[in-house]
PDB file of N, CA and C in Angstrom:
ATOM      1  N   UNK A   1      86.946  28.832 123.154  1.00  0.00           N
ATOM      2  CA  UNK A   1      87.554  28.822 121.848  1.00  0.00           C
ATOM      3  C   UNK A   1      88.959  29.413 121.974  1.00  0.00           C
ATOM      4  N   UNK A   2      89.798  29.030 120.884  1.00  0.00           N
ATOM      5  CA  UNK A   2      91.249  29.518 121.265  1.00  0.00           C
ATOM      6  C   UNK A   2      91.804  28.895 119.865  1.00  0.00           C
ATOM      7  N   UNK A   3      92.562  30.831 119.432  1.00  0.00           N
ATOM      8  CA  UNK A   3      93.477  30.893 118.831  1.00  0.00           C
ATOM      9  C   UNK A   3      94.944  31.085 119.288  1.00  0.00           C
ATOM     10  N   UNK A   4      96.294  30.544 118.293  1.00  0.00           N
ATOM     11  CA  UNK A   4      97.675  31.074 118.822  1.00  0.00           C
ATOM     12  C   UNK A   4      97.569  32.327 118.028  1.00  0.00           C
ATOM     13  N   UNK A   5      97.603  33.540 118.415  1.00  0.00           N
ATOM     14  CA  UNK A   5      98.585  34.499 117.810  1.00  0.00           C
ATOM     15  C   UNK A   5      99.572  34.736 118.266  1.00  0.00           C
ATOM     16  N   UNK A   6     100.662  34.631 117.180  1.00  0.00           N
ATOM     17  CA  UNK A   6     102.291  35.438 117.390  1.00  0.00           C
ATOM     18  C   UNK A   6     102.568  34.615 118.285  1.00  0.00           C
ATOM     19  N   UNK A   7     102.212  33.056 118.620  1.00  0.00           N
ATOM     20  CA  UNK A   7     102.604  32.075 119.056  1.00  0.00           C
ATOM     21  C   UNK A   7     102.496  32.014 120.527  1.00  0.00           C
ATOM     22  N   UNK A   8     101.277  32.525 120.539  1.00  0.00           N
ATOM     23  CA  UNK A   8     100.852  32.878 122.446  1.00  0.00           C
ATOM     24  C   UNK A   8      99.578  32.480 122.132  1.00  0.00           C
ATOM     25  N   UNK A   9      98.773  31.679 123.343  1.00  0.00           N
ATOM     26  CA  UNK A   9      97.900  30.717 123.073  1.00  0.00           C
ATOM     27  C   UNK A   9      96.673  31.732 123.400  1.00  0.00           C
ATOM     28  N   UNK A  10      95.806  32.134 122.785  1.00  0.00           N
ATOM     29  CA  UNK A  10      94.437  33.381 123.527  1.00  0.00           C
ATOM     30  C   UNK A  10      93.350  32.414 123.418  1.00  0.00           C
ATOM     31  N   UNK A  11      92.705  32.577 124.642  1.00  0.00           N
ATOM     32  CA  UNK A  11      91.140  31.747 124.545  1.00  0.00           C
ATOM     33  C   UNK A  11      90.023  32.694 124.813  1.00  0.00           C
ATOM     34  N   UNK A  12      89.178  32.435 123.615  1.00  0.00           N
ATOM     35  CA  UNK A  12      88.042  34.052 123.476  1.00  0.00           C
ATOM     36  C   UNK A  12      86.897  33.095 123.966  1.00  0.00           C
ATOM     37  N   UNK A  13      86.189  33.790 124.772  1.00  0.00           N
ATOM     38  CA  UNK A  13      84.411  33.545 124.830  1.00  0.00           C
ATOM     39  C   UNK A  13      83.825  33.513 123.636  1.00  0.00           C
ATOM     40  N   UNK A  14      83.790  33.826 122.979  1.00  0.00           N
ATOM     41  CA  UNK A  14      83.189  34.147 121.741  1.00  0.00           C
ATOM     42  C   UNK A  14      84.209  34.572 120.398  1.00  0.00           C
ATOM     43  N   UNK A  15      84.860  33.652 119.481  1.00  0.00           N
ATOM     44  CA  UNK A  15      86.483  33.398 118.331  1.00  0.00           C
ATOM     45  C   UNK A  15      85.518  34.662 117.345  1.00  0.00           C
ATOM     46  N   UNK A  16      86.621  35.366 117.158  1.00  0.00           N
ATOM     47  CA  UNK A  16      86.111  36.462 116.052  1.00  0.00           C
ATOM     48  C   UNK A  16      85.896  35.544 114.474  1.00  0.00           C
ATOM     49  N   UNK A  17      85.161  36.101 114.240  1.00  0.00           N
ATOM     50  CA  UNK A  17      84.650  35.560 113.131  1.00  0.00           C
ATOM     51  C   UNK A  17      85.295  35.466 111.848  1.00  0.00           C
ATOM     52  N   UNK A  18      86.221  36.491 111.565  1.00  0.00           N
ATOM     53  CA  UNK A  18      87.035  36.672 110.472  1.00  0.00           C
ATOM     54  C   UNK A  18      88.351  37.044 111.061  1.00  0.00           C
ATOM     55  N   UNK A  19      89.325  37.515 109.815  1.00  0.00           N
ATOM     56  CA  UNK A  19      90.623  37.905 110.172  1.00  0.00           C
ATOM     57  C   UNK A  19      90.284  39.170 110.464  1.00  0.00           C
ATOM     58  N   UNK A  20      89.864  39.823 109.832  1.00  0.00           N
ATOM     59  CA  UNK A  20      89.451  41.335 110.031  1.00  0.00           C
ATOM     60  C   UNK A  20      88.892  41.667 111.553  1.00  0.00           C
ATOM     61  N   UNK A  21      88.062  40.683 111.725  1.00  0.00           N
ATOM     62  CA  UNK A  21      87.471  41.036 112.937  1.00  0.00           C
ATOM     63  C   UNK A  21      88.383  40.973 114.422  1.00  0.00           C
ATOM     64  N   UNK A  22      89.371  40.620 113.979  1.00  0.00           N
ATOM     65  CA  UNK A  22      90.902  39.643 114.941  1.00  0.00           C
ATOM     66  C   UNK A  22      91.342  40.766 115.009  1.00  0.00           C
ATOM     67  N   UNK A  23      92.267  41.617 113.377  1.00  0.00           N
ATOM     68  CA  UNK A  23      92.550  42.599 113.311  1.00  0.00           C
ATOM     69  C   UNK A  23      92.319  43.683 114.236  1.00  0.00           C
ATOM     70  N   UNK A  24      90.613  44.347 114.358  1.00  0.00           N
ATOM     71  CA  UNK A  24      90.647  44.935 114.363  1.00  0.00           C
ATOM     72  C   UNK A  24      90.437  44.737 116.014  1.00  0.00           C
ATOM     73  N   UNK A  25      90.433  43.864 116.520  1.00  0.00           N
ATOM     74  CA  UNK A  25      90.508  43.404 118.202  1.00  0.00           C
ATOM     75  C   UNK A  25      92.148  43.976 118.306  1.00  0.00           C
ATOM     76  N   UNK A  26      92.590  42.769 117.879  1.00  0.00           N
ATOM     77  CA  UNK A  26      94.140  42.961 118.215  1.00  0.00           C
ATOM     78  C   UNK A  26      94.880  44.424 117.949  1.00  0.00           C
ATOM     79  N   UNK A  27      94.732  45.345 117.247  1.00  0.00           N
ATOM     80  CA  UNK A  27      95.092  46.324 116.226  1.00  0.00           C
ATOM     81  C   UNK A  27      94.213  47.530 116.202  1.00  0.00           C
ATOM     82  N   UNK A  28      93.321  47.938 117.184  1.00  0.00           N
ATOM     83  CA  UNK A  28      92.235  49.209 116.721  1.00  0.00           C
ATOM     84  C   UNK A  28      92.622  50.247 115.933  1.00  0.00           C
ATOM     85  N   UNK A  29      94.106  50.454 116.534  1.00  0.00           N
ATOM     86  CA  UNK A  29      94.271  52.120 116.013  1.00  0.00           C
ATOM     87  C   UNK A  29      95.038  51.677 114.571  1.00  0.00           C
ATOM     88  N   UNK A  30      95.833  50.868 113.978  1.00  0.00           N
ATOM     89  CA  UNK A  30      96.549  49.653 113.016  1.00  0.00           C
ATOM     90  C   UNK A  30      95.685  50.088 111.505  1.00  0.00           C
ATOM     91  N   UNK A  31      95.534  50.555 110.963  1.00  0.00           N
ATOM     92  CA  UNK A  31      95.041  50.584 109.513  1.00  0.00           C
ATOM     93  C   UNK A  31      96.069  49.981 108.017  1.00  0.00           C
ATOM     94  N   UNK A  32      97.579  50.450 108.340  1.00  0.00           N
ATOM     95  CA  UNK A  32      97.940  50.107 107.216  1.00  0.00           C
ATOM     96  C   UNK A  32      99.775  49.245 108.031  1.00  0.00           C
ATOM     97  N   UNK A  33     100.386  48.880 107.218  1.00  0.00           N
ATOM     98  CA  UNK A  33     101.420  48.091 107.307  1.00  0.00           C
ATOM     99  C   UNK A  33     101.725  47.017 108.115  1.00  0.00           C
ATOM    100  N   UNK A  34     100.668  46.255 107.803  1.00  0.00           N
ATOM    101  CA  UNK A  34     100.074  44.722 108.820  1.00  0.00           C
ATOM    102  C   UNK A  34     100.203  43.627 107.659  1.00  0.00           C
ATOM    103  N   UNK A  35     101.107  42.397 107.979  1.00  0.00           N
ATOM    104  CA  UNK A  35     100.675  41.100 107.366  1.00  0.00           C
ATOM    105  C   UNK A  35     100.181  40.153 108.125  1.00  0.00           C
ATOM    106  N   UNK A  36      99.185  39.478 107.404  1.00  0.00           N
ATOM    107  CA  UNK A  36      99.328  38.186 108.755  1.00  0.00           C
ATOM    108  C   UNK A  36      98.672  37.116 107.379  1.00  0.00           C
ATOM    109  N   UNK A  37      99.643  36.212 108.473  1.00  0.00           N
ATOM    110  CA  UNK A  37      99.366  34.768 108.206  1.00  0.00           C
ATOM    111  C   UNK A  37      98.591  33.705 108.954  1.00  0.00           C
ATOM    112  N   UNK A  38      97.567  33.071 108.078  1.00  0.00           N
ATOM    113  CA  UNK A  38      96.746  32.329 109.095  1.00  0.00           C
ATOM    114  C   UNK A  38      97.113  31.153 108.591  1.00  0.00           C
ATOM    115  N   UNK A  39      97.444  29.900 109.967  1.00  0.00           N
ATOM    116  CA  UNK A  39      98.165  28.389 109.332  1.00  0.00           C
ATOM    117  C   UNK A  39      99.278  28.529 108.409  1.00  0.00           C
ATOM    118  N   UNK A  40     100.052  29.595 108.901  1.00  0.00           N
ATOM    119  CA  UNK A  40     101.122  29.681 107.527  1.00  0.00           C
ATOM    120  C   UNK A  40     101.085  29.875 106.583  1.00  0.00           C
ATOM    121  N   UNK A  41     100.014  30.467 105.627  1.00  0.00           N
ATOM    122  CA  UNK A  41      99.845  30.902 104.904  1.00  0.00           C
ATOM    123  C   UNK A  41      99.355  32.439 105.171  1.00  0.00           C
ATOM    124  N   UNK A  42     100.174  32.938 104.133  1.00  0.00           N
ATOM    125  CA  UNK A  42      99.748  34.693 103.814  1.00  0.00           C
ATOM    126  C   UNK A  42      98.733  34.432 103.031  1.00  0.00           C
ATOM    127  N   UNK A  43      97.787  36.022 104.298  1.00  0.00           N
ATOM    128  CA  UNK A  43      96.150  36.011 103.535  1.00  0.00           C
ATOM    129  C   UNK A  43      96.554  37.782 103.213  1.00  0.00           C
ATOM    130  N   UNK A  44      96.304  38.016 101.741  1.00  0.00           N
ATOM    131  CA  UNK A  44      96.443  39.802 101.462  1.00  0.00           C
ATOM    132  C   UNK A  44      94.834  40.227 102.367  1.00  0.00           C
ATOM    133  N   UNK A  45      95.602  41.243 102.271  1.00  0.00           N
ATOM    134  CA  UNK A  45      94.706  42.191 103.086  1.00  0.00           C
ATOM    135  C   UNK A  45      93.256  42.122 102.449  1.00  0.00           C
ATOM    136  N   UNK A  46      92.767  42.065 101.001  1.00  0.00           N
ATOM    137  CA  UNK A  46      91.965  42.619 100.223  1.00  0.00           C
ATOM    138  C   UNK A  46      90.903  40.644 100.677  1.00  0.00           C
ATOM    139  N   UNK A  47      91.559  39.758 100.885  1.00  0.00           N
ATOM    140  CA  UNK A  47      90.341  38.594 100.997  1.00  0.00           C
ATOM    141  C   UNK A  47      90.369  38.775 103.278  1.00  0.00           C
ATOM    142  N   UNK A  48      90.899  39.992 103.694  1.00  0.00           N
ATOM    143  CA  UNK A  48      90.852  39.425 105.850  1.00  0.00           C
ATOM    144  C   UNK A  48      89.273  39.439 106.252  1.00  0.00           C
ATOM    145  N   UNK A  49      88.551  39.973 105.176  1.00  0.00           N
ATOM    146  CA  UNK A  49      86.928  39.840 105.621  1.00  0.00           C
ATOM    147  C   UNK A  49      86.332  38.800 105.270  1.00  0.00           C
ATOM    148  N   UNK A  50      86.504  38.208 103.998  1.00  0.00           N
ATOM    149  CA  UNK A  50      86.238  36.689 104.109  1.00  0.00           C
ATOM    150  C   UNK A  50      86.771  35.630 104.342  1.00  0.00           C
ATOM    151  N   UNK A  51      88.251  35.862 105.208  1.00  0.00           N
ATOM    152  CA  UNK A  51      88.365  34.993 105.788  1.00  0.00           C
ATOM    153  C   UNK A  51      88.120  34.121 106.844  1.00  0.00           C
ATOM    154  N   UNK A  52      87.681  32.871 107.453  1.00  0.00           N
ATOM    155  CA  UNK A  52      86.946  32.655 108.528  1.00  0.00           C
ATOM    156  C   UNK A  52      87.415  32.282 108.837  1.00  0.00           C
ATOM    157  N   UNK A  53      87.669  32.127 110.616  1.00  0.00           N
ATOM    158  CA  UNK A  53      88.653  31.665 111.337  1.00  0.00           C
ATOM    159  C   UNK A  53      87.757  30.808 111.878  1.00  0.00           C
ATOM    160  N   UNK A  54      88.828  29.320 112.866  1.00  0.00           N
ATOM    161  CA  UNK A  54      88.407  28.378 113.206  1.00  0.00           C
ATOM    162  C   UNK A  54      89.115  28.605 114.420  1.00  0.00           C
ATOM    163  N   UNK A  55      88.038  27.641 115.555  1.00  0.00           N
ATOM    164  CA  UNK A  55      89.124  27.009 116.930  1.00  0.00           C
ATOM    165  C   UNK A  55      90.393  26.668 116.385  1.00  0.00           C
ATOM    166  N   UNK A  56      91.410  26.855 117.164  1.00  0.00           N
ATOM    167  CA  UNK A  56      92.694  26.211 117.148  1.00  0.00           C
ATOM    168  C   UNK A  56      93.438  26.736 116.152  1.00  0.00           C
ATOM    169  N   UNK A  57      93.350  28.060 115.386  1.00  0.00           N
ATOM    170  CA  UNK A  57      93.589  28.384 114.345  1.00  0.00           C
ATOM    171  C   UNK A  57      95.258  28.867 114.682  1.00  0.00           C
ATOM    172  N   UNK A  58      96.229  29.160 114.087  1.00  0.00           N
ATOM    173  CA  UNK A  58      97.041  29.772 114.272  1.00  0.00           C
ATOM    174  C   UNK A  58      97.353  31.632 113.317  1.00  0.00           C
ATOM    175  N   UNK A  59      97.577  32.431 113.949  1.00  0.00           N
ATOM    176  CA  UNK A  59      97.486  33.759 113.821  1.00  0.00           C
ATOM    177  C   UNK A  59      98.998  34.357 113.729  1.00  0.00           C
ATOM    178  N   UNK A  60      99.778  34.491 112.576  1.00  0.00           N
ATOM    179  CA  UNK A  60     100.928  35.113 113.068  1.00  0.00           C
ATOM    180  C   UNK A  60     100.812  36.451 112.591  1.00  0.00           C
ATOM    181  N   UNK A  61     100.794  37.820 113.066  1.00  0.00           N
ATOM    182  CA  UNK A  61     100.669  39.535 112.627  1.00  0.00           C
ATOM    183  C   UNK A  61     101.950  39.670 112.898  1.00  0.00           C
ATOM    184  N   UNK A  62     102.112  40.455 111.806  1.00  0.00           N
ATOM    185  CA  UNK A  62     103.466  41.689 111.623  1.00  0.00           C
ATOM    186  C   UNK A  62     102.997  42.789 111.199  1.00  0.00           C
ATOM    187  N   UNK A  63     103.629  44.022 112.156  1.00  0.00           N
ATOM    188  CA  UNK A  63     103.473  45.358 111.756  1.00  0.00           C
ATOM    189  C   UNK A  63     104.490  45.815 111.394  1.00  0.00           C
ATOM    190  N   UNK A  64     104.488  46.113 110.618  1.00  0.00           N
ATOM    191  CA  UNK A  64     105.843  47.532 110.025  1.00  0.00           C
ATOM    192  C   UNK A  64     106.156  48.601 111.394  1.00  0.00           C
ATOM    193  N   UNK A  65     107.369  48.847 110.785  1.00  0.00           N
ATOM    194  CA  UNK A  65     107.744  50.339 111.981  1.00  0.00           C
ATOM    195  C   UNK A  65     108.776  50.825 111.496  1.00  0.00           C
ATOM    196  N   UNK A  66     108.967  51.764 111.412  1.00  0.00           N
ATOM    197  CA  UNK A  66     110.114  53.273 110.885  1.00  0.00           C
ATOM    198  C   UNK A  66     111.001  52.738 111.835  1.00  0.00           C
ATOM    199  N   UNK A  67     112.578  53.109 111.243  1.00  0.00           N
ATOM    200  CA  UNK A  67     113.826  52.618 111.662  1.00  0.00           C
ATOM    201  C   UNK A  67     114.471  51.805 111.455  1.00  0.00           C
ATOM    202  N   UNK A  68     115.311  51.859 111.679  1.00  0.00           N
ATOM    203  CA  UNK A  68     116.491  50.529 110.815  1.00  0.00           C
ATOM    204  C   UNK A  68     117.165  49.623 112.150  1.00  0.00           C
TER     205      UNK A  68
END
């Protein structure tokens, strides 16, 4: 199975099941100032557990960071 995140191609044994579950792969220590878009569309934070991801899905994450 294989998603793009952040436009780099990852192939999982086993595709996380939700965004959340991606999240919290990609992101362990990550709790707050994260967007992501799945297929180009922004998913808010409050629906990343019911969202379900598919093969071939595309994943773009942004984190915030202090500094200008």
């Amino acid at each position: 199975m294989e998603l793009t995140i952040n436009h780099t191609l990852r192939n999982f044994d086993v595709l996380p099941k939700t965004l959340e579950a991606l999240i919290a792969i990609e992101l362990p220590e990550k709790k707050k100032g994260i967007a992501v878009a799945l297929n180009n569309r922004i998913i808010p934070h409050l629906f990343w557990a019911e969202t379900i991801l598919s093969n071939k899905d595309s994943v773009l994450i942004i984190t915030a960071t202090q500094g200008g």
